[in-house]
Protein backbone atom coordinates (compact mmCIF):
# COMPACT_ATOMS: atom_id res chain seq x y z
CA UNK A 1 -34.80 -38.89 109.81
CA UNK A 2 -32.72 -35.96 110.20
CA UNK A 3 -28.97 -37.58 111.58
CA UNK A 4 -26.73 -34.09 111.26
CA UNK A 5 -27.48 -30.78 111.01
CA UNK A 6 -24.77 -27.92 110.41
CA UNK A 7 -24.94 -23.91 110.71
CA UNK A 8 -22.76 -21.20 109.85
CA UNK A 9 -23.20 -17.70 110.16
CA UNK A 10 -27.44 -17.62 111.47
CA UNK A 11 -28.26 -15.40 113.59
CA UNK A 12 -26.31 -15.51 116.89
CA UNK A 13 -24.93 -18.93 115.59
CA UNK A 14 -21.45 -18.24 113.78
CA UNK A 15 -20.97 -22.05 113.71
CA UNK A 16 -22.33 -25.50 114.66
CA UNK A 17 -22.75 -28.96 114.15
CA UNK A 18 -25.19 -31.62 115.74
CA UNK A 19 -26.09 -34.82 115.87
CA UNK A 20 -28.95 -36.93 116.37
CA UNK A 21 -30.16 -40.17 116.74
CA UNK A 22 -32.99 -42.46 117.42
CA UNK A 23 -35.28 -40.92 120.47
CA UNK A 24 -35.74 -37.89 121.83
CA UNK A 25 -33.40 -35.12 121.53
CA UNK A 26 -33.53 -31.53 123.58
CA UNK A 27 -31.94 -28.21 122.81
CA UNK A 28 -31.81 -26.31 125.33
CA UNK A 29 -30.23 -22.93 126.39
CA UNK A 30 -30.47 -19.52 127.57
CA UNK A 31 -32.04 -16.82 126.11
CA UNK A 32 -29.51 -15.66 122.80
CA UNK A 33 -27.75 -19.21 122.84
CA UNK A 34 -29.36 -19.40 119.40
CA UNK A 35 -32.48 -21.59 119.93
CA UNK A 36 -34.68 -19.66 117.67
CA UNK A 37 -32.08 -19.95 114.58
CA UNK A 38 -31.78 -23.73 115.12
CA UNK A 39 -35.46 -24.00 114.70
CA UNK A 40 -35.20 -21.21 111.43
CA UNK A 41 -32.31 -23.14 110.20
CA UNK A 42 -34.89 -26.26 110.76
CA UNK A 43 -37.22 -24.46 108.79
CA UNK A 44 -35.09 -23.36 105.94
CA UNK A 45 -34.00 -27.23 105.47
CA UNK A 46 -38.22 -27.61 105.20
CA UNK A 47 -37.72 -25.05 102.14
CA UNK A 48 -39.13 -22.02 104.39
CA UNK A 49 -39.37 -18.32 103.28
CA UNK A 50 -35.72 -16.78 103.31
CA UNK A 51 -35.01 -14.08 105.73
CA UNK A 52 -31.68 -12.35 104.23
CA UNK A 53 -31.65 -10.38 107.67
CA UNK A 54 -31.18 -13.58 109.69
CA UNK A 55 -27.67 -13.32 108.37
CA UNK A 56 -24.93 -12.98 111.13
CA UNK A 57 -23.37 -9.48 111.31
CA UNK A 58 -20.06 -9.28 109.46
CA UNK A 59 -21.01 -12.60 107.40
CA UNK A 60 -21.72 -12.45 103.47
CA UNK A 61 -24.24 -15.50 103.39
CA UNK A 62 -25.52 -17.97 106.01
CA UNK A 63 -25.46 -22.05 105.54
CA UNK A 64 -28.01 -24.77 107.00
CA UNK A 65 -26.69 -28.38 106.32
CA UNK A 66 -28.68 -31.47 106.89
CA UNK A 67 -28.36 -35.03 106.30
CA UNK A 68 -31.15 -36.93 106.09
CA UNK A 69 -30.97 -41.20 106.43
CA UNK A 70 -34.16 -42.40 104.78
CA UNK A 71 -33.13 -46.25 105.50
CA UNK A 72 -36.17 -47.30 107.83
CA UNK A 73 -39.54 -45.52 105.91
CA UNK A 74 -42.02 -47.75 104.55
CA UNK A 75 -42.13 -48.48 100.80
CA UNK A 76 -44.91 -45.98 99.92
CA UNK A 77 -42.76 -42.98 101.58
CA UNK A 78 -39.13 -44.28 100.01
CA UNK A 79 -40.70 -44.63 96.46
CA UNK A 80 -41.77 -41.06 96.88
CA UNK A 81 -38.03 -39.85 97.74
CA UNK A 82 -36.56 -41.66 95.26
CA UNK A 83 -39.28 -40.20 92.83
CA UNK A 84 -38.18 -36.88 94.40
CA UNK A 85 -34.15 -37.50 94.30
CA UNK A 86 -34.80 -38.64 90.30
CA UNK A 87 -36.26 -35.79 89.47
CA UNK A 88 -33.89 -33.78 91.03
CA UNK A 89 -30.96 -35.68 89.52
CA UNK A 90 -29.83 -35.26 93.07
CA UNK A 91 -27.22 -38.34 94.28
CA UNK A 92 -26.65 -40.27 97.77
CA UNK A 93 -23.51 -39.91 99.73
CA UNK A 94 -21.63 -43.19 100.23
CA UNK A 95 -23.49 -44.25 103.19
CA UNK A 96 -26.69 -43.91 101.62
CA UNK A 97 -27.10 -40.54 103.69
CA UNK A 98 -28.90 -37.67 101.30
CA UNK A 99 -27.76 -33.84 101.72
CA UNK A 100 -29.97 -30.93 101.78
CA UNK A 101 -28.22 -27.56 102.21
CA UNK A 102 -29.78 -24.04 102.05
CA UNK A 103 -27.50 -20.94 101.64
CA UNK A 104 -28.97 -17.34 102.41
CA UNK A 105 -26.97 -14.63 101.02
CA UNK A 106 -27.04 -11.23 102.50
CA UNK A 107 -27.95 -9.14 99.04
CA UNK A 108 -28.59 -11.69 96.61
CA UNK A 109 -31.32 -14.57 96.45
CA UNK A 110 -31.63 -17.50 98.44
CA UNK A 111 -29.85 -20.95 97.02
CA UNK A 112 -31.30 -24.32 97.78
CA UNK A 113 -29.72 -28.17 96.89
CA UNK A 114 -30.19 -31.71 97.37
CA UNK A 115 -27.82 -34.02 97.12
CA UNK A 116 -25.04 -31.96 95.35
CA UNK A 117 -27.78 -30.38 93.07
CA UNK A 118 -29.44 -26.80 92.65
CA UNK A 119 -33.42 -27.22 92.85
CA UNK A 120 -35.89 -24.78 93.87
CA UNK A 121 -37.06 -24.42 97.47
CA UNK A 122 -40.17 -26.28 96.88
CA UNK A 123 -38.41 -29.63 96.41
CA UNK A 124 -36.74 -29.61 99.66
CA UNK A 125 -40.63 -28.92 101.53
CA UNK A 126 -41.33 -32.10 99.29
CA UNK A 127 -38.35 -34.31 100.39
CA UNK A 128 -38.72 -33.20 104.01
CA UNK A 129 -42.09 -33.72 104.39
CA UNK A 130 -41.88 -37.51 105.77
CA UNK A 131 -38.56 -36.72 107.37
CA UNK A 132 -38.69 -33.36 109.52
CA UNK A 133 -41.81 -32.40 111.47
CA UNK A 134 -41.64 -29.16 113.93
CA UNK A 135 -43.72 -29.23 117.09
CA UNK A 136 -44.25 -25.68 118.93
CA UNK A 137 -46.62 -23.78 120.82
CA UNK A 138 -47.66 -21.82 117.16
CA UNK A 139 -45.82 -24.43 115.31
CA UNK A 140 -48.37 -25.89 112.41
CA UNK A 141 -48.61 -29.81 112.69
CA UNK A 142 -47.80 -32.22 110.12
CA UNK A 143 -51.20 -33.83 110.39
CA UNK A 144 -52.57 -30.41 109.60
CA UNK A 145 -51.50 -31.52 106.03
CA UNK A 146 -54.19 -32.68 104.20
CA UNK A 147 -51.65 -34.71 102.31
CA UNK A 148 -50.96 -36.27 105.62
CA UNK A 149 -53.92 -36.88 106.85
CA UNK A 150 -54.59 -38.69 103.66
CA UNK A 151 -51.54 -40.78 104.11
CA UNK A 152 -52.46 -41.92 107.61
CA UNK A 153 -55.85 -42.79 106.78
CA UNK A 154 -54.86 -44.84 104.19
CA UNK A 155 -52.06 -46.54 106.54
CA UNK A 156 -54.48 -46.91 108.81
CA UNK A 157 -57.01 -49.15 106.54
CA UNK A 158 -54.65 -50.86 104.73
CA UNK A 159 -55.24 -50.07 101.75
CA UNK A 160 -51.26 -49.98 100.84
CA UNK A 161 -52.00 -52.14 97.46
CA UNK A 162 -55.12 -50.70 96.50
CA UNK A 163 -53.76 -47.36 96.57
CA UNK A 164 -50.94 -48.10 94.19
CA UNK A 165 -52.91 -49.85 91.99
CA UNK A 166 -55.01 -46.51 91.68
CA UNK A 167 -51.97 -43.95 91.79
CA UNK A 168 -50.79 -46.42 88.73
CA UNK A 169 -54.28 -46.69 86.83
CA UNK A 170 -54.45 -42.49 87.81
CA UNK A 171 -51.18 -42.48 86.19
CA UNK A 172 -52.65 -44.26 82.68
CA UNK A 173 -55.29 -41.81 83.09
CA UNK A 174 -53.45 -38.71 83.08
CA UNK A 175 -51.78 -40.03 80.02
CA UNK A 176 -54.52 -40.82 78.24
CA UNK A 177 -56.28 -37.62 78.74
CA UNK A 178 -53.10 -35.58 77.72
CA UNK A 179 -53.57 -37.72 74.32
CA UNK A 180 -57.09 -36.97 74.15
CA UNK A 181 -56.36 -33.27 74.39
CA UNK A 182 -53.36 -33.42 71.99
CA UNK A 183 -55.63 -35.76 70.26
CA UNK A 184 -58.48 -32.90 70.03
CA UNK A 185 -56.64 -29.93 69.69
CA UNK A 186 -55.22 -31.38 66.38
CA UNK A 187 -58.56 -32.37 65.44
CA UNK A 188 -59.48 -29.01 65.86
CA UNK A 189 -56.32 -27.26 64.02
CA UNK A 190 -57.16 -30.02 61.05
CA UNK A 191 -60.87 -28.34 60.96
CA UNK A 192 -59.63 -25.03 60.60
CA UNK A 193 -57.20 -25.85 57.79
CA UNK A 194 -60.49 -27.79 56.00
CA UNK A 195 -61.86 -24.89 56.41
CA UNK A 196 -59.57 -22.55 55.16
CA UNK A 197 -58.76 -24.92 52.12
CA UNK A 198 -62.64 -25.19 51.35
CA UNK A 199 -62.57 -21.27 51.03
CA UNK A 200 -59.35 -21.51 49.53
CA UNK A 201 -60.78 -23.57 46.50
CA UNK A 202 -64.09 -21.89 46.27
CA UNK A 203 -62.51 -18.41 45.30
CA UNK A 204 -59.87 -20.42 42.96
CA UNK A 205 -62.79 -22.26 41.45
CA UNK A 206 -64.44 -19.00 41.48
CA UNK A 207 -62.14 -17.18 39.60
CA UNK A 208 -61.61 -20.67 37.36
CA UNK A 209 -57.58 -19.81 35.98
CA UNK A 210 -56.87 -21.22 32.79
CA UNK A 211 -53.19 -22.64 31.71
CA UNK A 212 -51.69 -19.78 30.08
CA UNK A 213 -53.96 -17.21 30.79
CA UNK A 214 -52.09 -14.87 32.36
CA UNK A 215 -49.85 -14.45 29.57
CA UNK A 216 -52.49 -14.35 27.14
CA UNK A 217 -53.85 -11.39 29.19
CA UNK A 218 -50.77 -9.47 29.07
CA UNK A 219 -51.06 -9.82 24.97
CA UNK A 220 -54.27 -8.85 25.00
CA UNK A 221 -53.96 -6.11 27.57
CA UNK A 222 -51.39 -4.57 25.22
CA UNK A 223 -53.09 -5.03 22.06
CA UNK A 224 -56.04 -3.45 23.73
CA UNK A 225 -53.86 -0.21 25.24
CA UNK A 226 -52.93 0.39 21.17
CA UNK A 227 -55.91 0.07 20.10
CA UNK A 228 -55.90 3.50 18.19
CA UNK A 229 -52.99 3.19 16.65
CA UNK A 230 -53.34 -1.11 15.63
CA UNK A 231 -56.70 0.07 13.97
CA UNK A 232 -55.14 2.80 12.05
CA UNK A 233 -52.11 0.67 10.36
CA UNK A 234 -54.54 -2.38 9.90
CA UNK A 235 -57.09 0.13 7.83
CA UNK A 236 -54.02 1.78 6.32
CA UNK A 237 -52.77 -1.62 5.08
CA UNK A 238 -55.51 -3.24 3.66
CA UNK A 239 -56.24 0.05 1.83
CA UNK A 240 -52.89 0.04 0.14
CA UNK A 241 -53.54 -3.50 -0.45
CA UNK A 242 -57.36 -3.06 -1.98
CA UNK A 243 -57.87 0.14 -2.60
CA UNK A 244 -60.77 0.37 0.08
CA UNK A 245 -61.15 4.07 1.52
CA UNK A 246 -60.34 4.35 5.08
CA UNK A 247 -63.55 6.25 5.94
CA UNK A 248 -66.44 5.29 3.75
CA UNK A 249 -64.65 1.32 2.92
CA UNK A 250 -65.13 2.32 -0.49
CA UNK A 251 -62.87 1.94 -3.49
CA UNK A 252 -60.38 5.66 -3.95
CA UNK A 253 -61.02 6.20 -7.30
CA UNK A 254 -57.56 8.36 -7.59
CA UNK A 255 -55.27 5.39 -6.88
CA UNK A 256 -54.38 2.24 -8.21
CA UNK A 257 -54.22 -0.62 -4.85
CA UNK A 258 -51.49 -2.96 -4.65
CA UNK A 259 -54.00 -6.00 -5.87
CA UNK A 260 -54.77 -4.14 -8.81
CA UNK A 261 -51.25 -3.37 -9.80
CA UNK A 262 -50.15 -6.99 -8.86
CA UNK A 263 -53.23 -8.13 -11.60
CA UNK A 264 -52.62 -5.45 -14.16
CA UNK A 265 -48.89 -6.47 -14.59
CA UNK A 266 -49.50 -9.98 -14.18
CA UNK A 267 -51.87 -9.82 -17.36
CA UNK A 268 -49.35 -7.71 -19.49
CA UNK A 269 -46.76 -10.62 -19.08
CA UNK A 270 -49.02 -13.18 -19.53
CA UNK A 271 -50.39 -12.08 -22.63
CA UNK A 272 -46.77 -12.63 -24.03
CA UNK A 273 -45.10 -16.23 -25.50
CA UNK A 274 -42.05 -15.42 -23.90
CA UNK A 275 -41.53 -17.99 -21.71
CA UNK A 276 -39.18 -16.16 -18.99
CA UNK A 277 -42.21 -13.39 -18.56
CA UNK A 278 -44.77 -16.40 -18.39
CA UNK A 279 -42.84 -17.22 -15.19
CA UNK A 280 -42.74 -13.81 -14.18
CA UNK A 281 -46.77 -13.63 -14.87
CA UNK A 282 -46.81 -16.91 -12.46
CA UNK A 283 -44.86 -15.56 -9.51
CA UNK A 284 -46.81 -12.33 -9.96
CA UNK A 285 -50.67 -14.77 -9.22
CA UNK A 286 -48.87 -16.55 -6.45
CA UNK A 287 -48.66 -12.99 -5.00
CA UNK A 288 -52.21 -11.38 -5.65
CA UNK A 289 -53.36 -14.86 -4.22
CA UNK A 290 -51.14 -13.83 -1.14
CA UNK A 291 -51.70 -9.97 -1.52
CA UNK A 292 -55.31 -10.71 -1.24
CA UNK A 293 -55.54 -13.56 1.63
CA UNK A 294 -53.64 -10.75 3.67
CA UNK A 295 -56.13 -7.77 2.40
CA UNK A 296 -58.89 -10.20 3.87
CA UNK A 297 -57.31 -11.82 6.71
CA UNK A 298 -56.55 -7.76 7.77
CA UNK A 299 -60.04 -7.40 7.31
CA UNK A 300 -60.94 -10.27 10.17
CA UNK A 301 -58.37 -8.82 12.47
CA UNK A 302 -59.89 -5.10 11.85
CA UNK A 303 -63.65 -6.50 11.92
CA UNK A 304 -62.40 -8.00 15.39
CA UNK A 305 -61.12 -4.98 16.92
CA UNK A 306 -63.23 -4.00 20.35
CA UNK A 307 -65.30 -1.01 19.66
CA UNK A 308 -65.09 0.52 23.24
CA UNK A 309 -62.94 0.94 26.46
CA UNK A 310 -64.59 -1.79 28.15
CA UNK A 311 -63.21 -4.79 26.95
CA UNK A 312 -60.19 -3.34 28.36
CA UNK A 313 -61.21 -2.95 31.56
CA UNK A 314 -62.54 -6.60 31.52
CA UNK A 315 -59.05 -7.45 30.63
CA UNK A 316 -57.69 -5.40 33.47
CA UNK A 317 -59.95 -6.60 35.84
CA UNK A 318 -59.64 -10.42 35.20
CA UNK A 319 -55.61 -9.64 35.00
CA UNK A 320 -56.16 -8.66 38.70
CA UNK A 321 -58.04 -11.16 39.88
CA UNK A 322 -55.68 -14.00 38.53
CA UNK A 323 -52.89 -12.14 40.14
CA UNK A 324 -54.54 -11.63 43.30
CA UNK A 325 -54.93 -15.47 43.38
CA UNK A 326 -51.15 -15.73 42.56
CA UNK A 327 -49.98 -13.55 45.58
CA UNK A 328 -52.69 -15.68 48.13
CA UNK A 329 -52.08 -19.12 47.26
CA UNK A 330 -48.77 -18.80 45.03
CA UNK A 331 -50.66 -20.55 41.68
């Protein structure tokens, strides 16, 4: 029940203080004793609308104190104020007495508390609502409620232990469907990455990367750019080496190839007993053997040698796709 209620600067009220007690209590007054802003200073303490006019002239902010003893509810109503006071953080006086204050400034907003701490104006309507009922001629009732008429239907049939037992088993409900959601919604966020993974390695496995590749694509790539000018030195080598026209593949019958020379002089010493020159004649083999593995092996490499523009822009176009994978997925 409400035991004290204090008000400063409301309305025609600059300042007051009363007390109550068990039974009935009347205000009464004449007309602009301040009635009306006892009952709005009621009503503010029940977390009402803030009216920064109701402040007194001359007055920055108006106060509405109350102090609530909550010593005689039943167990169903003080488990539900303690629930409220928890959440709140709020704390009990020494006598077990619990403070609600509302302060209404003049230009700024509207500050409520409970027991020493800030909460919004809807906790206070929740901690007064088994405390402070207003009856008046336009007054709504607290049975109007529906949370009150639930309250004394179920005080009425007893039902004190049954309806904990449900509030508690509603309670393991709530949890569990919270789970079930996080539960699903993960579920559903693992799908999509499936998903996007399955895609992910379809176009990898589509484009199948090899180890390596990419570097052996930027050989080739080159090779392929200098195409002109690789075919021209190969042909240009292997006819100083054989002899073989550049044009026809022929043999130029107005020069004498490197192979040719290389056999000529080897010959000319070997025909000799001079032992120093028969060396000479051997080192001179060992290199027409070489001279002419490297006339032929020029010949693969020039034999080998794309004909056309388009194995270049295969190159080009695998080079892209392999790179494209590398910016996507970082491979």
């Amino acid at each position: 029940m409400l035991v004290e209620i204090r008000i400063e600067a409301l309305g025609a009220i600059g300042a007051a203080t009363a007390q109550f007690d068990r039974g009935l209590t009347v205000l009464t007054g004449e007309t602009g004793t301040g009635k009306t802003m006892v009952v709005t200073g009621l009503h503010l303490l029940g977390g009402a609308r803030a009216d920064a006019t109701r402040v007194r002239s001359g007055s920055d902010r108006a106060v509405v104190e109350g102090r609530f003893a909550t010593t005689d509810l039943d167990p169903t109503a003080a488990a539900h104020i303690e629930e409220i006071l928890d959440s709140a953080g709020a704390d009990r006086d020494d006598d077990g007495s619990i403070i609600a204050l509302r302060s209404v400034s003049r230009e700024g907003p509207s500050r409520a508390y409970l027991g020493g701490r800030s909460v919004p104006a809807r906790s206070l309507t929740a901690f007064t609502a088994g405390l402070l009922t207003l009856h008046g001629q336009n007054d709504q009732l607290r049975l109007m409620r529906p949370e009150e008429q639930r309250g004394a239907l179920d005080r009425f049939a007893g039902v004190a232990a049954l309806l904990e037992r449900y509030r508690k088993c509603r309670d393991e409900w709530l949890v569990a469907r919270g789970d079930l959601a996080d539960r699903t919604e993960r579920s559903r966020d693992m799908a999509q990455e499936a998903d996007r993974l399955t895609f992910a390695l379809a176009e990898i496995d589509a484009v199948d990367p090899q180890p390596g590749e990419d570097e052996a694509l930027v050989a080739e790539i080159h090779r392929l750019s200098e195409l002109d000018a690789l075919r021209e030195a190969v042909s240009g080598a292997r006819a100083a080496l054989t002899g073989a026209d550049l044009d026809t593949g022929g043999t130029d019958g107005g020069s004498r190839s490197a192979t040719e020379g290389l056999a000529r002089a080897g010959a000319l010493l070997a025909a000799t007993a001079d032992p120093a020159l028969g060396d000479l004649a051997r080192q001179l083999a060992e290199a027409l053997t070489l001279a002419n593995d490297t006339a032929r092996e020029l010949g693969d490499f020039l034999a080998e040698l794309p004909t056309d523009a388009s194995t270049l822009e295969s190159k080009l176009l695998r080079q892209a796709q392999l790179r494209g994978l590398t910016r996507k997925y970082a491979v």
